[in-house]
C-alpha atoms as a PDB file:
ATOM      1  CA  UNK A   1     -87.251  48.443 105.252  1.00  0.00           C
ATOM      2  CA  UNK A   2     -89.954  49.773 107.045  1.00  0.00           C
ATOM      3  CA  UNK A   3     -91.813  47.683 109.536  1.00  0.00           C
ATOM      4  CA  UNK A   4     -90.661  43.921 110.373  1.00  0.00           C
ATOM      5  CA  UNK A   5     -92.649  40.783 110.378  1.00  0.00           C
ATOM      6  CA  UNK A   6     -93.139  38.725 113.763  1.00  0.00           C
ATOM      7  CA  UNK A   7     -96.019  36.529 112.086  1.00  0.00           C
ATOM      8  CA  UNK A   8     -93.832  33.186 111.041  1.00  0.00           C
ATOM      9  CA  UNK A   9     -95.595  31.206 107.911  1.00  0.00           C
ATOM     10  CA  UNK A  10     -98.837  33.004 108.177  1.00  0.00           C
ATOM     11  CA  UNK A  11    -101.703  31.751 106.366  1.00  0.00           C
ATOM     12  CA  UNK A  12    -102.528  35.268 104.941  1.00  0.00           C
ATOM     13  CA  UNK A  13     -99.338  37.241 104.580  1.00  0.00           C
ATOM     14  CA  UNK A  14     -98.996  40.084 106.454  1.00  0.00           C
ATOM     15  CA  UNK A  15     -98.847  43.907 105.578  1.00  0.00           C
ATOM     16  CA  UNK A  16     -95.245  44.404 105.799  1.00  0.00           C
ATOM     17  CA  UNK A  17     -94.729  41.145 104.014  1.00  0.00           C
ATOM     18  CA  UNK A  18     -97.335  42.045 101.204  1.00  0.00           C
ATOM     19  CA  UNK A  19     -95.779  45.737 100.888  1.00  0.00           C
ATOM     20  CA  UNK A  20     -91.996  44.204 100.361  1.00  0.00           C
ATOM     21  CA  UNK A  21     -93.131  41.896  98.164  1.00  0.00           C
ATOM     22  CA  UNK A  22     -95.050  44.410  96.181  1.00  0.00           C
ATOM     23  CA  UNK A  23     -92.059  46.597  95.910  1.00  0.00           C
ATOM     24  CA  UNK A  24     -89.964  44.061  95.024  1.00  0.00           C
ATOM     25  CA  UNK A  25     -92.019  43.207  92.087  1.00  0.00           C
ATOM     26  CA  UNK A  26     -92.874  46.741  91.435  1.00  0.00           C
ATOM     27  CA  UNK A  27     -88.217  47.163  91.052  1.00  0.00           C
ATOM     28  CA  UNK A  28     -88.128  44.140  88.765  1.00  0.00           C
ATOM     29  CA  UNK A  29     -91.027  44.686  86.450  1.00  0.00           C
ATOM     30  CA  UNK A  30     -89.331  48.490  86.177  1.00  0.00           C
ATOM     31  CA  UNK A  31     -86.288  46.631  84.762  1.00  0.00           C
ATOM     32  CA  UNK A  32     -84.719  45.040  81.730  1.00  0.00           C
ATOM     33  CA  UNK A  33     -83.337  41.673  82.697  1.00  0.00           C
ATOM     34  CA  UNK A  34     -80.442  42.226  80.415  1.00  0.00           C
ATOM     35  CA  UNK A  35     -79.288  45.529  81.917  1.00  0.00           C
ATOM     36  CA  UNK A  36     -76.314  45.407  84.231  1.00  0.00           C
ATOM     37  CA  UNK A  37     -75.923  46.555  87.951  1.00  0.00           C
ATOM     38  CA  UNK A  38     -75.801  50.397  88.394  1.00  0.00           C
ATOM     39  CA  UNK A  39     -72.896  50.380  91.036  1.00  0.00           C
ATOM     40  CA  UNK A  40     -70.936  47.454  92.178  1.00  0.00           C
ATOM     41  CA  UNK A  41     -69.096  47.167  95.371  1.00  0.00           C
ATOM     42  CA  UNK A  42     -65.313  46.333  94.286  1.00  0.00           C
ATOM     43  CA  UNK A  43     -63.778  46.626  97.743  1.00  0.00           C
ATOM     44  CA  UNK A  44     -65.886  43.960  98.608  1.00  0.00           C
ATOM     45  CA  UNK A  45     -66.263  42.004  95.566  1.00  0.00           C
ATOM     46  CA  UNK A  46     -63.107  42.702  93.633  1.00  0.00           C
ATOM     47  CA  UNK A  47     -63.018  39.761  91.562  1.00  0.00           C
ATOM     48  CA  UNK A  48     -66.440  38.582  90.719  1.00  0.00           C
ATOM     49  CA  UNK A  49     -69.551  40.394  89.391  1.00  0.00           C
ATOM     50  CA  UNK A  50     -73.358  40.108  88.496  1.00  0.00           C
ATOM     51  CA  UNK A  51     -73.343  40.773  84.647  1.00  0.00           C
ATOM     52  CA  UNK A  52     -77.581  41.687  84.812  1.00  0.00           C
ATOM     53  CA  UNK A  53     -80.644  41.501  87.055  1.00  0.00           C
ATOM     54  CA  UNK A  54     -81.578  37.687  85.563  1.00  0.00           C
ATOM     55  CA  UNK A  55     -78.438  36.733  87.341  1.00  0.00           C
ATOM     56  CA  UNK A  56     -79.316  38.983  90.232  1.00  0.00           C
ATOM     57  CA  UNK A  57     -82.983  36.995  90.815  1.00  0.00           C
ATOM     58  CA  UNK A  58     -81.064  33.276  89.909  1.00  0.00           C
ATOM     59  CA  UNK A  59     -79.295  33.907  92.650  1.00  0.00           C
ATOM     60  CA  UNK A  60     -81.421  35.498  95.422  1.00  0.00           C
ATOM     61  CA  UNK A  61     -83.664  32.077  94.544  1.00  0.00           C
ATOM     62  CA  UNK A  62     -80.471  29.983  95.092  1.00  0.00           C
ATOM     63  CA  UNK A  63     -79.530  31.745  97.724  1.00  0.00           C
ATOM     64  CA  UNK A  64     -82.904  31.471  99.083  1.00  0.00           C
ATOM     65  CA  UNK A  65     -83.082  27.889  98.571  1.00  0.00           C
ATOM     66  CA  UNK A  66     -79.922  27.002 100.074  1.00  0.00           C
ATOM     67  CA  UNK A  67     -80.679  28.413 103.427  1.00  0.00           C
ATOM     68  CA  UNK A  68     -83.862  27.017 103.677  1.00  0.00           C
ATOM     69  CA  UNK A  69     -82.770  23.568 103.150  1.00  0.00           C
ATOM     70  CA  UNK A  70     -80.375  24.103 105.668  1.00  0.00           C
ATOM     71  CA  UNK A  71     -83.010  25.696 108.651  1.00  0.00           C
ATOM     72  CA  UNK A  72     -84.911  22.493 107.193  1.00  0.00           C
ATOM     73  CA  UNK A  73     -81.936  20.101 108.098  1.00  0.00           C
ATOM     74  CA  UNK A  74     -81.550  22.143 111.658  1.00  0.00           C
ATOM     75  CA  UNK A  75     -85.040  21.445 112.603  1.00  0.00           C
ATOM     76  CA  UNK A  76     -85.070  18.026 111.657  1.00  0.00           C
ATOM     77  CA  UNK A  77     -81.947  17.816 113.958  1.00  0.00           C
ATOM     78  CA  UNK A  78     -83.534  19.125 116.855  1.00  0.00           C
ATOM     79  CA  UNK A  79     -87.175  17.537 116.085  1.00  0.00           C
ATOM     80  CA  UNK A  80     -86.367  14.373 114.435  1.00  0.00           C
ATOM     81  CA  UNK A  81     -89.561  14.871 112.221  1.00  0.00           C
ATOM     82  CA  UNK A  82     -88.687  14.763 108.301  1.00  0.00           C
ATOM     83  CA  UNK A  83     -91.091  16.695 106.162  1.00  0.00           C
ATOM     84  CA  UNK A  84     -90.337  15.189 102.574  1.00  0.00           C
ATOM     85  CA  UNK A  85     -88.779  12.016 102.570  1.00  0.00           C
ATOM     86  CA  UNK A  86     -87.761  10.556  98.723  1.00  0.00           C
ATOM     87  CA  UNK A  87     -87.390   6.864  98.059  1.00  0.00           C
END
């Protein structure tokens, strides 16, 4: 990817954020969420496959999701502040 961002939860997202994102929506609306991957690495992933591109963005999100809560639960760790508290 060209470029790489330094700015860290900027108010106004910068270029090289704005141009991946853009891209990345530019792929997606392209595609049919039905159709399937074009290649799929089996030496890596011999027994377990992404059937379409809805499964694809489910699980960047998840992905996504995961891994934030878990930087979340680092910092909280290391700065004792928590952010969202439930009761």
């Amino acid at each position: 990817m060209p470029g790489r961002c330094r700015r860290r939860c900027p108010a106004r997202p910068c270029s090289t954020c704005t141009g991946r994102r853009s891209r990345a929506n530019a792929f997606i609306a392209a595609m049919s969420l039905d159709s399937g991957p074009a290649s799929w690495p089996e030496e890596i992933f011999p027994n377990w496959r992404m059937t379409d591109v809805r499964e694809a963005i489910v699980h960047v999100i998840t992905e996504t999701a995961c891994h934030a809560g878990h930087l979340d639960a680092v910092r909280e760790l290391i700065d004792g502040r928590s952010w969202l508290v439930l009761t």
